[in-house]
PDB file of N, CA and C in Angstrom:
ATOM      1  N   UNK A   1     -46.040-140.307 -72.592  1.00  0.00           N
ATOM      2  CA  UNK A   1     -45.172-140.309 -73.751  1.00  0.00           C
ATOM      3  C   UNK A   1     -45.775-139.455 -74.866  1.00  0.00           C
ATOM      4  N   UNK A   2     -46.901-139.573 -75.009  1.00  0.00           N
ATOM      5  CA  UNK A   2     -47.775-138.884 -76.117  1.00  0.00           C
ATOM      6  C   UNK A   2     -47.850-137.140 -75.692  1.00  0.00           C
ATOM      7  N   UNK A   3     -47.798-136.774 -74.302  1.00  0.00           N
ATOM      8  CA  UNK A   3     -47.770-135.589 -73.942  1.00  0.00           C
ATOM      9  C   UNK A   3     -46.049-134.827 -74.334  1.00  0.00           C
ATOM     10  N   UNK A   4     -45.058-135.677 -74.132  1.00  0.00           N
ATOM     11  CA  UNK A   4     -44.029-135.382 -74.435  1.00  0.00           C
ATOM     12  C   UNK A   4     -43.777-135.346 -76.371  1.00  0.00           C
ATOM     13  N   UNK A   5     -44.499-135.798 -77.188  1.00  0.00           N
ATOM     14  CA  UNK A   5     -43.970-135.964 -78.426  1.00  0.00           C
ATOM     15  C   UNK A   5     -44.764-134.573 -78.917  1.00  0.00           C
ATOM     16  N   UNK A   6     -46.193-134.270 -78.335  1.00  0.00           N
ATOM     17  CA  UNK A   6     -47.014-133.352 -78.819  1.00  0.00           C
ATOM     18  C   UNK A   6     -45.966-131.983 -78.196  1.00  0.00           C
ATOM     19  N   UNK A   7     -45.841-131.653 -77.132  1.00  0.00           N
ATOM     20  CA  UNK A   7     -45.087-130.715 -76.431  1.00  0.00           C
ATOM     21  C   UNK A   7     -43.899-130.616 -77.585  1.00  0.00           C
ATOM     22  N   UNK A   8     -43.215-131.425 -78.101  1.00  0.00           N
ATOM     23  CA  UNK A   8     -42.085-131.297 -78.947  1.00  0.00           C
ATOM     24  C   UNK A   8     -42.795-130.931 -80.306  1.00  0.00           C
ATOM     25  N   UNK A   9     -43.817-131.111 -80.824  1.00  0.00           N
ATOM     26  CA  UNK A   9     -44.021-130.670 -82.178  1.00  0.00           C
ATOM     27  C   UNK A   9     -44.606-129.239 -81.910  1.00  0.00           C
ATOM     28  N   UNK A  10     -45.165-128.996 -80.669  1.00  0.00           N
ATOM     29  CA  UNK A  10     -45.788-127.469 -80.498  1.00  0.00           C
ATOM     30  C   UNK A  10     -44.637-126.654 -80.610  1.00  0.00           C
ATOM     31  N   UNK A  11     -43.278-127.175 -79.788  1.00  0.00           N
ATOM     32  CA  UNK A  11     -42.418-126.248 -79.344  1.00  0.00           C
ATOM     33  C   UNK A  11     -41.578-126.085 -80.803  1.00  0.00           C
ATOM     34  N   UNK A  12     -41.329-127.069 -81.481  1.00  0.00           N
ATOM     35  CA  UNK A  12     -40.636-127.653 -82.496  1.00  0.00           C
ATOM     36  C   UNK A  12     -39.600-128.299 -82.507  1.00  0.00           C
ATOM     37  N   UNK A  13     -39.816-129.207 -83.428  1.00  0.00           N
ATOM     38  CA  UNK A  13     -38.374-130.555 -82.640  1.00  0.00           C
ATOM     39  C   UNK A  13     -36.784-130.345 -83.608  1.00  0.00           C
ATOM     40  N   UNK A  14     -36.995-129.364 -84.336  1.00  0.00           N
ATOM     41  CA  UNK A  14     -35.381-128.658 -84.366  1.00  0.00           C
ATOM     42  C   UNK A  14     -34.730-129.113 -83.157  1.00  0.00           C
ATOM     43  N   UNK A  15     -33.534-129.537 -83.393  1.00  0.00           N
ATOM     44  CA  UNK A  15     -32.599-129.591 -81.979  1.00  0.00           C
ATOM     45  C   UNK A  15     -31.657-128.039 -82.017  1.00  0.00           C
ATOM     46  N   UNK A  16     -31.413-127.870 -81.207  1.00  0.00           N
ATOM     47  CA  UNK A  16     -31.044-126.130 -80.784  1.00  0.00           C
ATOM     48  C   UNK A  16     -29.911-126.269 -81.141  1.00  0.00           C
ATOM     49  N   UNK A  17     -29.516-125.032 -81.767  1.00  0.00           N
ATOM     50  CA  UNK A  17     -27.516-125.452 -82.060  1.00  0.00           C
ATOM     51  C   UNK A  17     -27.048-123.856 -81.667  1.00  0.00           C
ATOM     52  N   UNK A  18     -25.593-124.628 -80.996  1.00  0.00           N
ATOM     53  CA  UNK A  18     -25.018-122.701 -80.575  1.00  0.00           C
ATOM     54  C   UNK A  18     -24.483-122.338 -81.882  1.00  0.00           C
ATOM     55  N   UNK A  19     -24.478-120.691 -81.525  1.00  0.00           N
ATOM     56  CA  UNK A  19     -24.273-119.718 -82.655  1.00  0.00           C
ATOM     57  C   UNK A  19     -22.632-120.128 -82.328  1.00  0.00           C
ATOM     58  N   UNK A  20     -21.750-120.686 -83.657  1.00  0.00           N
ATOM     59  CA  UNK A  20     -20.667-120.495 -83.926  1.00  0.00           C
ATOM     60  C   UNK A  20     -19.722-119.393 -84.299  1.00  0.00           C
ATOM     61  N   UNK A  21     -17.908-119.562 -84.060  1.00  0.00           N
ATOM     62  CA  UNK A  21     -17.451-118.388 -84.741  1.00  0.00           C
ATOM     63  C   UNK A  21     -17.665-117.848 -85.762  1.00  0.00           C
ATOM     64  N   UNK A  22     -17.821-116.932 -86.208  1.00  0.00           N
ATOM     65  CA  UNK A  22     -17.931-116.440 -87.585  1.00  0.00           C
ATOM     66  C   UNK A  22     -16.849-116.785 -88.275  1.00  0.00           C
ATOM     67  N   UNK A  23     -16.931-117.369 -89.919  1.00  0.00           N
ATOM     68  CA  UNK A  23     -16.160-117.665 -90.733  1.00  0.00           C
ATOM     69  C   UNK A  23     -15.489-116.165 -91.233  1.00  0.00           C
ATOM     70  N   UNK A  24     -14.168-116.283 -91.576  1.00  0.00           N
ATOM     71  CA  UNK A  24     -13.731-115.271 -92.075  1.00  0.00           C
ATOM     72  C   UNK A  24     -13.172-115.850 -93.385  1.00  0.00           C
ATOM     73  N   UNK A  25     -13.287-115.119 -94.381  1.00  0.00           N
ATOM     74  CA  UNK A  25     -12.517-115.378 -95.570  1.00  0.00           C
ATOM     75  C   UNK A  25     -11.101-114.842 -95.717  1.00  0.00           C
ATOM     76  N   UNK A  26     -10.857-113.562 -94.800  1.00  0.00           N
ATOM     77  CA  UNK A  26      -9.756-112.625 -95.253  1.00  0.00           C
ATOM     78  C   UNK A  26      -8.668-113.408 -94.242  1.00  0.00           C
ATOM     79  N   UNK A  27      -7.082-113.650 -94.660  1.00  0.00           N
ATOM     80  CA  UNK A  27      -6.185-114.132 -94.005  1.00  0.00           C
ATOM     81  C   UNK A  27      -5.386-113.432 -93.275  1.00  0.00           C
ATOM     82  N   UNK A  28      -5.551-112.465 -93.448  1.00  0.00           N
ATOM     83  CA  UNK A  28      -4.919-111.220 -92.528  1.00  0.00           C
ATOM     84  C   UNK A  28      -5.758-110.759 -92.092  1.00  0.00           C
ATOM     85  N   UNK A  29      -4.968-110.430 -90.281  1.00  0.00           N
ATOM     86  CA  UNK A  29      -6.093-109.045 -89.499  1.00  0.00           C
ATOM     87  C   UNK A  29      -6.600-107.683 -89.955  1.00  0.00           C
ATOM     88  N   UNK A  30      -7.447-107.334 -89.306  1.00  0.00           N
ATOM     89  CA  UNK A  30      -7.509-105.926 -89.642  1.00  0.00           C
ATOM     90  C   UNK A  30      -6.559-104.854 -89.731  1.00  0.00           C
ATOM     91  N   UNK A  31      -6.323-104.041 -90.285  1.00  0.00           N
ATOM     92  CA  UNK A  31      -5.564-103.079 -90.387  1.00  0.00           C
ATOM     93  C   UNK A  31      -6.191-101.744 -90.859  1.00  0.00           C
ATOM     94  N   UNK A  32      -5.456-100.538 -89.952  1.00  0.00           N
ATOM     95  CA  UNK A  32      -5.838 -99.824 -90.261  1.00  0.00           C
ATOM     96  C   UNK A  32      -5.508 -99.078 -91.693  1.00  0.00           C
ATOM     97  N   UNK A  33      -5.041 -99.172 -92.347  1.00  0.00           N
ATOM     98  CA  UNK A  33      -4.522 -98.745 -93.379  1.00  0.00           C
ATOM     99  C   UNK A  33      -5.612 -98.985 -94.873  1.00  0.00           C
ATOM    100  N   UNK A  34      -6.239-100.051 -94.157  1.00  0.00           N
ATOM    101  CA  UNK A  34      -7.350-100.610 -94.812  1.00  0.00           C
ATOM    102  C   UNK A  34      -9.061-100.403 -94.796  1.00  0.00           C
ATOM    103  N   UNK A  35      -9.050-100.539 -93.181  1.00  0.00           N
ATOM    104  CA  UNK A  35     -10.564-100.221 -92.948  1.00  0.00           C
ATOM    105  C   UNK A  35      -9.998 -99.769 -91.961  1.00  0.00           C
ATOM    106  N   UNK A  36     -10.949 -97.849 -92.204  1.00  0.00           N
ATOM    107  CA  UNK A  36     -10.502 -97.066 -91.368  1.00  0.00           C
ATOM    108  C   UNK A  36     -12.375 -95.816 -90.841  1.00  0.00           C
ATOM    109  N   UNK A  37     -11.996 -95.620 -90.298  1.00  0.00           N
ATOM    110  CA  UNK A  37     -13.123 -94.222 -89.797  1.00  0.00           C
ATOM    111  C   UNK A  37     -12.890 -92.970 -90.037  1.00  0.00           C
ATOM    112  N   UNK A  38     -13.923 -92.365 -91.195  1.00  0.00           N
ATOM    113  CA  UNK A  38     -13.036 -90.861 -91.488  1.00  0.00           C
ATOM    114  C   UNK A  38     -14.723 -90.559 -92.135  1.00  0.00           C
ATOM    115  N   UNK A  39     -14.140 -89.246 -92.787  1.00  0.00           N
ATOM    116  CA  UNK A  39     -14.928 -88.667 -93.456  1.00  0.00           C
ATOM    117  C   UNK A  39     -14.501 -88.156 -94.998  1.00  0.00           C
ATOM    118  N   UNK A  40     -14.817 -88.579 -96.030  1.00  0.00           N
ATOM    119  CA  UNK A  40     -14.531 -88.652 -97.543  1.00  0.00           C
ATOM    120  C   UNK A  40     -14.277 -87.122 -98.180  1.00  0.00           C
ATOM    121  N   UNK A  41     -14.173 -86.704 -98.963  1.00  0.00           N
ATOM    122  CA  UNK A  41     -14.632 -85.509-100.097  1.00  0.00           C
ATOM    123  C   UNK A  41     -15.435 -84.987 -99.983  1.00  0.00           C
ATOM    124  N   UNK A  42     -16.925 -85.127 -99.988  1.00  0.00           N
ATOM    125  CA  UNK A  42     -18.020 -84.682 -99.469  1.00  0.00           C
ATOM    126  C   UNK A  42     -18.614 -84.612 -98.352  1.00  0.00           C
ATOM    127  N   UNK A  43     -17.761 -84.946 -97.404  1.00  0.00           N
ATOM    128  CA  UNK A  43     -18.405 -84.770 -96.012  1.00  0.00           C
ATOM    129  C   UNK A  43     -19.398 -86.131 -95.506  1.00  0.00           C
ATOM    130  N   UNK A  44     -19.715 -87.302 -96.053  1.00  0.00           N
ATOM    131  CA  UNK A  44     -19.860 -88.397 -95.748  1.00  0.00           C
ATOM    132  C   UNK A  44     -19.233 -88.960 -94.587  1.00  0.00           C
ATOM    133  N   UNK A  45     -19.725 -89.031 -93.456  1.00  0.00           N
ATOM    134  CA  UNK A  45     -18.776 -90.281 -92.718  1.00  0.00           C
ATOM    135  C   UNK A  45     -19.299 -91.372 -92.847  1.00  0.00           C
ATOM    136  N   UNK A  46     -18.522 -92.285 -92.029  1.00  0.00           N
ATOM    137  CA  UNK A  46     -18.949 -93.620 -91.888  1.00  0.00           C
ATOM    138  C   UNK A  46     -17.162 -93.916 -92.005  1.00  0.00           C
ATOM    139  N   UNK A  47     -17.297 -95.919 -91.892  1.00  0.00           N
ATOM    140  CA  UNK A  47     -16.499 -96.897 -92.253  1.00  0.00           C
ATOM    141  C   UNK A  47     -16.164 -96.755 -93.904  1.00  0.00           C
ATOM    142  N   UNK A  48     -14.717 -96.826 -93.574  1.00  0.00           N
ATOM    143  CA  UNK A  48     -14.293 -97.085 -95.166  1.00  0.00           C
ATOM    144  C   UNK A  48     -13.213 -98.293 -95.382  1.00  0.00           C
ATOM    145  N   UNK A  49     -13.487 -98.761 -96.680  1.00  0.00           N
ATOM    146  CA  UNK A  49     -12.195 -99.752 -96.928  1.00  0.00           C
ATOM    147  C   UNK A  49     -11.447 -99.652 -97.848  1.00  0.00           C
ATOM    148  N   UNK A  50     -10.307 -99.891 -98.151  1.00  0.00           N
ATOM    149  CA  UNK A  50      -9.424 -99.500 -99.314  1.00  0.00           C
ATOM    150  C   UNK A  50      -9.347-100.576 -99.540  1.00  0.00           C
ATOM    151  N   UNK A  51      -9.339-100.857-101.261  1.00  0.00           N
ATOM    152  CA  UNK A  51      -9.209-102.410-101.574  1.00  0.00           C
ATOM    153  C   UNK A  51      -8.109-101.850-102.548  1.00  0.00           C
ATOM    154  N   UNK A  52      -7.455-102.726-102.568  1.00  0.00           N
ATOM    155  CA  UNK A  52      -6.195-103.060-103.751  1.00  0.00           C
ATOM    156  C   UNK A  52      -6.167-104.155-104.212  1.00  0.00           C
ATOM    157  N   UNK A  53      -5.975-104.282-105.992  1.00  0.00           N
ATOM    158  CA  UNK A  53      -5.778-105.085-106.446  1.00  0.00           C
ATOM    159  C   UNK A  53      -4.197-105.177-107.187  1.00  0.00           C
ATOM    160  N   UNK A  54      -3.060-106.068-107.216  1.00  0.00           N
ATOM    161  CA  UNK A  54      -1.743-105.581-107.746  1.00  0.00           C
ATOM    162  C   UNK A  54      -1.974-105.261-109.289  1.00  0.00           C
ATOM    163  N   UNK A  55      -1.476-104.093-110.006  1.00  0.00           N
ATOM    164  CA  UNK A  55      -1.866-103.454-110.803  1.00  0.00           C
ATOM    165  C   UNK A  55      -3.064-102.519-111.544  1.00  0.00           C
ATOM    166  N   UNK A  56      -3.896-102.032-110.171  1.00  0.00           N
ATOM    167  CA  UNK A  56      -4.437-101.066-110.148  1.00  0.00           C
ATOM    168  C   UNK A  56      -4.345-100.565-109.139  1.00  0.00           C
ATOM    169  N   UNK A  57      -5.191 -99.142-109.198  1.00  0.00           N
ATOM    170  CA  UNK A  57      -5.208 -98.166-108.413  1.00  0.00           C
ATOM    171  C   UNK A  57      -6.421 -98.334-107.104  1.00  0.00           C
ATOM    172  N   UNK A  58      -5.813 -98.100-106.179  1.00  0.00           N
ATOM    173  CA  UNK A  58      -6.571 -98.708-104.949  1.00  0.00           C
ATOM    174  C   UNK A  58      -8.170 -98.115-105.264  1.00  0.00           C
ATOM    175  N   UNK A  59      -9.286 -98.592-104.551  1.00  0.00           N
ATOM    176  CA  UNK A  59     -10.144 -98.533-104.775  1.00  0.00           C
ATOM    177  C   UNK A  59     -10.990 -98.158-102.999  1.00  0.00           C
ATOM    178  N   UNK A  60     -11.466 -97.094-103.054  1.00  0.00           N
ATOM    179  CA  UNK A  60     -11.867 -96.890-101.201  1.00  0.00           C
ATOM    180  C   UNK A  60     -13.512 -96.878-101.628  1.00  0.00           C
ATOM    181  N   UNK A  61     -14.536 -97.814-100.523  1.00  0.00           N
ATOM    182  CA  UNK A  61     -15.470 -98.056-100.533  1.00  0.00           C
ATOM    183  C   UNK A  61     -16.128 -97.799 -99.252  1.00  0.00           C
ATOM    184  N   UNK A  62     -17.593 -97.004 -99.570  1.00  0.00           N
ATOM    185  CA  UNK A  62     -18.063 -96.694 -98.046  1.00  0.00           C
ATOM    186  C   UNK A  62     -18.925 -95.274 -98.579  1.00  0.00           C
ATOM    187  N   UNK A  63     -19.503 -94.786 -97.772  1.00  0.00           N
ATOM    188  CA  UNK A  63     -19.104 -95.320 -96.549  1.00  0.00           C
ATOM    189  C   UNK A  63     -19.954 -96.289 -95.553  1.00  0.00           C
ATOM    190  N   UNK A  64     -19.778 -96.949 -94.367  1.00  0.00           N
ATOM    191  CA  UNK A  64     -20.833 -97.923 -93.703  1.00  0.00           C
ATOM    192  C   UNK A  64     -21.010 -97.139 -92.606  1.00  0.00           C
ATOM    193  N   UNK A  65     -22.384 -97.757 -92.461  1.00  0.00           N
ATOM    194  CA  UNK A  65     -22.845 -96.686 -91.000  1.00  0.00           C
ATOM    195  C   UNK A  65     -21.633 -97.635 -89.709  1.00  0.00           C
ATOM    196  N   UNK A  66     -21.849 -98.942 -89.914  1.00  0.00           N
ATOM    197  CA  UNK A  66     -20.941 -99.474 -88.559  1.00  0.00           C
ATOM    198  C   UNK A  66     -19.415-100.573 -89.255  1.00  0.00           C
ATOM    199  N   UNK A  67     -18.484-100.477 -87.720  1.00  0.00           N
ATOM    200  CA  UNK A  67     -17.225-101.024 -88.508  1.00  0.00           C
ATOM    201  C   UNK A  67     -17.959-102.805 -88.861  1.00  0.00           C
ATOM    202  N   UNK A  68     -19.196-103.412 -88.349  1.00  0.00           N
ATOM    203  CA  UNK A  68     -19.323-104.647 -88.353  1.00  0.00           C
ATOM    204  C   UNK A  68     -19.549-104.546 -89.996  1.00  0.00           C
ATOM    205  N   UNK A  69     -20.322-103.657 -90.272  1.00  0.00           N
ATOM    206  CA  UNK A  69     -21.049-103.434 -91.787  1.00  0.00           C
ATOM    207  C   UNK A  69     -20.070-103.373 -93.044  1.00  0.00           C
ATOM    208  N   UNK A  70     -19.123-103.126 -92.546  1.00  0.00           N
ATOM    209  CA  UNK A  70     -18.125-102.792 -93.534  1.00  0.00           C
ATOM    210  C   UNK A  70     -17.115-104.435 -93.624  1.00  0.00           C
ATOM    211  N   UNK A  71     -17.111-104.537 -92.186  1.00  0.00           N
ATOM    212  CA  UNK A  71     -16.468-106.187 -92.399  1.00  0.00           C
ATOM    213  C   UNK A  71     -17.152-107.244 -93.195  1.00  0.00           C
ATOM    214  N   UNK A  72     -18.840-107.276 -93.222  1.00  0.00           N
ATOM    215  CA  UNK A  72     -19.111-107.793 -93.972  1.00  0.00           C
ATOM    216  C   UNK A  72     -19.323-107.602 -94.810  1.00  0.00           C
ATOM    217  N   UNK A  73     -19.233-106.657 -95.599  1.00  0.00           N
ATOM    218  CA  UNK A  73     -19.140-105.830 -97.419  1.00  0.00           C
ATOM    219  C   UNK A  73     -17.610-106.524 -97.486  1.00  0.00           C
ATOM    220  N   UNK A  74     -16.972-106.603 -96.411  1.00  0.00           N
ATOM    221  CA  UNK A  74     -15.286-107.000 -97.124  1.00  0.00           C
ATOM    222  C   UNK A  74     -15.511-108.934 -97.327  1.00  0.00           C
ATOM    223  N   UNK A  75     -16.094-109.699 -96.317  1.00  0.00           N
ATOM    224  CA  UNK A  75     -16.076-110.590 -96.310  1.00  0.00           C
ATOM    225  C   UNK A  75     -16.734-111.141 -97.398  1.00  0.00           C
ATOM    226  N   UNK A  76     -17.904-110.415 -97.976  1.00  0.00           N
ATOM    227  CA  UNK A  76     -18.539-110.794 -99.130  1.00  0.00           C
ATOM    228  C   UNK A  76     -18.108-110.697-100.425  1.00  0.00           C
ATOM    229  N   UNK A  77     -16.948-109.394-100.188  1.00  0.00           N
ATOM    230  CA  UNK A  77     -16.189-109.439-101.423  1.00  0.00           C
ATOM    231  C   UNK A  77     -15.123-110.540-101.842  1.00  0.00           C
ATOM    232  N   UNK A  78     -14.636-110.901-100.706  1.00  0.00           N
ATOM    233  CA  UNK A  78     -13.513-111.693-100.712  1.00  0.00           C
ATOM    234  C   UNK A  78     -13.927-112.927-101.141  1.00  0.00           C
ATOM    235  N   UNK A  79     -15.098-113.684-100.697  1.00  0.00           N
ATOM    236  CA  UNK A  79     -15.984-114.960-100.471  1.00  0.00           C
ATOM    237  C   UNK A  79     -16.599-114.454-102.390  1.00  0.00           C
ATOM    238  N   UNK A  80     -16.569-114.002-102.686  1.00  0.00           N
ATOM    239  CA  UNK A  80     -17.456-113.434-103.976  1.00  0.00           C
ATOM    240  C   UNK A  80     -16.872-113.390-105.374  1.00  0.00           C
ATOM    241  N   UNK A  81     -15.741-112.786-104.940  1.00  0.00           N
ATOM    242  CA  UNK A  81     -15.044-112.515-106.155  1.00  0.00           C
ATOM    243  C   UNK A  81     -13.471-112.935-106.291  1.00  0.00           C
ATOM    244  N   UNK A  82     -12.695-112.704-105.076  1.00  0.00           N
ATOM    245  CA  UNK A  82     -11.279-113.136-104.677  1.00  0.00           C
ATOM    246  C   UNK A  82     -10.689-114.245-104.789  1.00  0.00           C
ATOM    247  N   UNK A  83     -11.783-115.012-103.913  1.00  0.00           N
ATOM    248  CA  UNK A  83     -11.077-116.209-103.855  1.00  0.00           C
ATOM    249  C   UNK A  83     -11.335-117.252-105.269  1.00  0.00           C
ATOM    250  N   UNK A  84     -12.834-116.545-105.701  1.00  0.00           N
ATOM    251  CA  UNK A  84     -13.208-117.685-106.904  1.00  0.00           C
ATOM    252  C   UNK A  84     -12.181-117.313-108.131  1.00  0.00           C
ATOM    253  N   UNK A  85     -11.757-115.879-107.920  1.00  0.00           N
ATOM    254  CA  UNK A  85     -10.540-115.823-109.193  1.00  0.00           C
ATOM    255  C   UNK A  85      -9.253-116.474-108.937  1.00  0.00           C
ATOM    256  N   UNK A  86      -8.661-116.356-107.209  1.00  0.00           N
ATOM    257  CA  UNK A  86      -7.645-116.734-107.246  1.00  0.00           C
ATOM    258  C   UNK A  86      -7.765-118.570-107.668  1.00  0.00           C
ATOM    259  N   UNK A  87      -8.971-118.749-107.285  1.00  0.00           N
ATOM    260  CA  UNK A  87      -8.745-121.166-107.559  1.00  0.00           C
ATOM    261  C   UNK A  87      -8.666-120.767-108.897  1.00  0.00           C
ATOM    262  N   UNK A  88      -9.419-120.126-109.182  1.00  0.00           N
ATOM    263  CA  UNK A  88      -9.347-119.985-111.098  1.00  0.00           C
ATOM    264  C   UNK A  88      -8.066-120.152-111.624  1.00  0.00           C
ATOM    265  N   UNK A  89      -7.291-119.076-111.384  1.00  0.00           N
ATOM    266  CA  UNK A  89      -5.976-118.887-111.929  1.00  0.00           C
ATOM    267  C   UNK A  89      -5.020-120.109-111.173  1.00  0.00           C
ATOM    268  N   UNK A  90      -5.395-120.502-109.942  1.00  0.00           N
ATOM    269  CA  UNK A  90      -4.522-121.620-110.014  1.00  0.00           C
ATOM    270  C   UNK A  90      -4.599-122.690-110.388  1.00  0.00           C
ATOM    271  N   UNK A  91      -5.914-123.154-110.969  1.00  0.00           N
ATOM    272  CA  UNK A  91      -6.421-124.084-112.309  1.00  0.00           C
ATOM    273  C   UNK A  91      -5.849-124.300-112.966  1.00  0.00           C
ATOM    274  N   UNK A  92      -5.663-123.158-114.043  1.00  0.00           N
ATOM    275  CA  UNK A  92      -5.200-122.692-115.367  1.00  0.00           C
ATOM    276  C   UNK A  92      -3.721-123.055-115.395  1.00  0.00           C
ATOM    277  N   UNK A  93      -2.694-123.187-113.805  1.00  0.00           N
ATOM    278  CA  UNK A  93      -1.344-123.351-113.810  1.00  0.00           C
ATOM    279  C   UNK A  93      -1.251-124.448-113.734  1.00  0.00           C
ATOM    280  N   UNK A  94      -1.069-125.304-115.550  1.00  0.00           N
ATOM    281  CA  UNK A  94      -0.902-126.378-115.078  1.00  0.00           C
ATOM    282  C   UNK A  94       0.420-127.406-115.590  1.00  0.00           C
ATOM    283  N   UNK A  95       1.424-126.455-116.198  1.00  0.00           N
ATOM    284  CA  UNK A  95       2.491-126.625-116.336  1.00  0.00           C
ATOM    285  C   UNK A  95       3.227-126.533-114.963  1.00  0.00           C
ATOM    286  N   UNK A  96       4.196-127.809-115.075  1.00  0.00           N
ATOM    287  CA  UNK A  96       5.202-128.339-113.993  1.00  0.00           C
ATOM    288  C   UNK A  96       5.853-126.635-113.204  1.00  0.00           C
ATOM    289  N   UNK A  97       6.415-125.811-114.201  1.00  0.00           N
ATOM    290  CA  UNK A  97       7.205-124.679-113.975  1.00  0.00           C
ATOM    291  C   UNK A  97       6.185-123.595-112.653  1.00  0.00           C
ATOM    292  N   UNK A  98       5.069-123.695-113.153  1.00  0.00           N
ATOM    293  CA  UNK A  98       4.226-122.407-112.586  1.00  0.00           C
ATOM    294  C   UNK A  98       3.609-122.934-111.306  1.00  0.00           C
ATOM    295  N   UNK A  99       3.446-122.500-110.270  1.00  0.00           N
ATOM    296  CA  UNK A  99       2.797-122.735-109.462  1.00  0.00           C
ATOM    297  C   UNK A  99       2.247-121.317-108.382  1.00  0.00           C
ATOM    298  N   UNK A 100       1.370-120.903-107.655  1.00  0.00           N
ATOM    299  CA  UNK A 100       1.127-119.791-106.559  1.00  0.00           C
ATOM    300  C   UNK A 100       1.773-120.129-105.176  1.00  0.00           C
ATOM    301  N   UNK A 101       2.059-119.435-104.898  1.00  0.00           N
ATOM    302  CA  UNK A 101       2.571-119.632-103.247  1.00  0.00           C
ATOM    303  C   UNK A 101       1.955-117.944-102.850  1.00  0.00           C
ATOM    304  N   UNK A 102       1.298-118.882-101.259  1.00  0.00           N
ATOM    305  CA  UNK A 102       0.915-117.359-100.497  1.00  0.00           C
ATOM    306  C   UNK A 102       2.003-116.896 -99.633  1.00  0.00           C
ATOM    307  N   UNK A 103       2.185-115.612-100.194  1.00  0.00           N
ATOM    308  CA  UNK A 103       3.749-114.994 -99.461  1.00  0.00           C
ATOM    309  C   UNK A 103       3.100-114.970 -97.841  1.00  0.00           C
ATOM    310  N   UNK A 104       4.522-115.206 -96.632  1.00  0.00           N
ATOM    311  CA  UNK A 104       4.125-115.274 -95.604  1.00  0.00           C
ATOM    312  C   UNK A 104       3.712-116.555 -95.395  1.00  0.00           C
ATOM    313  N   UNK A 105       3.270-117.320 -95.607  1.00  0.00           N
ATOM    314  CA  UNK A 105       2.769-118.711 -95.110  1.00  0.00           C
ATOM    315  C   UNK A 105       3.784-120.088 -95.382  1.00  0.00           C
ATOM    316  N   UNK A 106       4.522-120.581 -94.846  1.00  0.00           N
ATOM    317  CA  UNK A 106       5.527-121.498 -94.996  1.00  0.00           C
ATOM    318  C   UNK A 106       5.107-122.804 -95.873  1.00  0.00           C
ATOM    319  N   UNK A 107       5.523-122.980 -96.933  1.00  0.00           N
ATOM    320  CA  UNK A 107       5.213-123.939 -97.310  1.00  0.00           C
ATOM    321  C   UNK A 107       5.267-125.674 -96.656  1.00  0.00           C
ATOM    322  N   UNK A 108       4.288-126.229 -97.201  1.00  0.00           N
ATOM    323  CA  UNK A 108       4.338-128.007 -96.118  1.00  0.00           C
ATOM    324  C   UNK A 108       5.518-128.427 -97.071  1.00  0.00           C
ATOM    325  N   UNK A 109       6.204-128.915 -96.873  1.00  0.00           N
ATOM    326  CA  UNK A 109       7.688-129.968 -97.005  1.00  0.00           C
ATOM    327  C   UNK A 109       6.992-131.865 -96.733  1.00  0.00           C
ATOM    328  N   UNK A 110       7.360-132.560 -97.554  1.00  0.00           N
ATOM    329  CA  UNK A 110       6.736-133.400 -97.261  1.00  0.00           C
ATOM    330  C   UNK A 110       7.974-134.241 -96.598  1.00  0.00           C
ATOM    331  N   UNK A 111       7.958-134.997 -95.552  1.00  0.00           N
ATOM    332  CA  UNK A 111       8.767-135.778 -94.773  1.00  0.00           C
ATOM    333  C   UNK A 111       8.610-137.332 -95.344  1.00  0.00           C
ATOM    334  N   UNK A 112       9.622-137.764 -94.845  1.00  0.00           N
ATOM    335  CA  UNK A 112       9.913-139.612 -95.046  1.00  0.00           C
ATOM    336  C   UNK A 112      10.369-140.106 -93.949  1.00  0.00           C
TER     337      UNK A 112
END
């Protein structure tokens, strides 16, 4: 018994866990229109992403050496800055009249 507890502190008694899916923040798939493979103005290649915000002018970022690199520059943005503005602003709505709805996603109906 004592050979088995020492064997576990040499090896380390962490219990092993599988590598899970990766979390995504973004609710839509990829698209190309968005994150694409090219080469810029100056002759830069790599991965690029176009970000839009409604009422500005799109914004293209990059370039990344790989398309994984660029997914996670997007995922960090989204997880970073996106989502903590969008709870924000739906905080702030707190009159009966105003509320957010995500276009595309059916709203729950509550049943009786």
């Amino acid at each position: 018994m004592a050979k088995k507890a020492l064997a576990l502190v040499r090896k380390g008694s962490k219990p092993q866990t599988e590598a899970g899916a990766p979390h995504h923040n973004r609710e839509r798939a990829l698209s190309e229109d968005w994150l694409f493979q090219g080469k810029d103005e100056v002759g830069h290649e790599g991965w690029f992403l176009c970000l839009e915000v409604t009422g500005m002018y799109p914004r293209r970022c990059g370039p990344f050496t790989t398309h994984e690199e660029a997914c996670e520059f997007l995922e960090g943005f989204l997880n970073g800055y996106i989502l903590e503005a969008l709870c924000d602003t739906e905080s702030e709505m707190d009159r009966p009249h105003q509320t957010r709805v995500v276009k595309g996603v059916p709203q729950l109906t509550a049943t009786t």
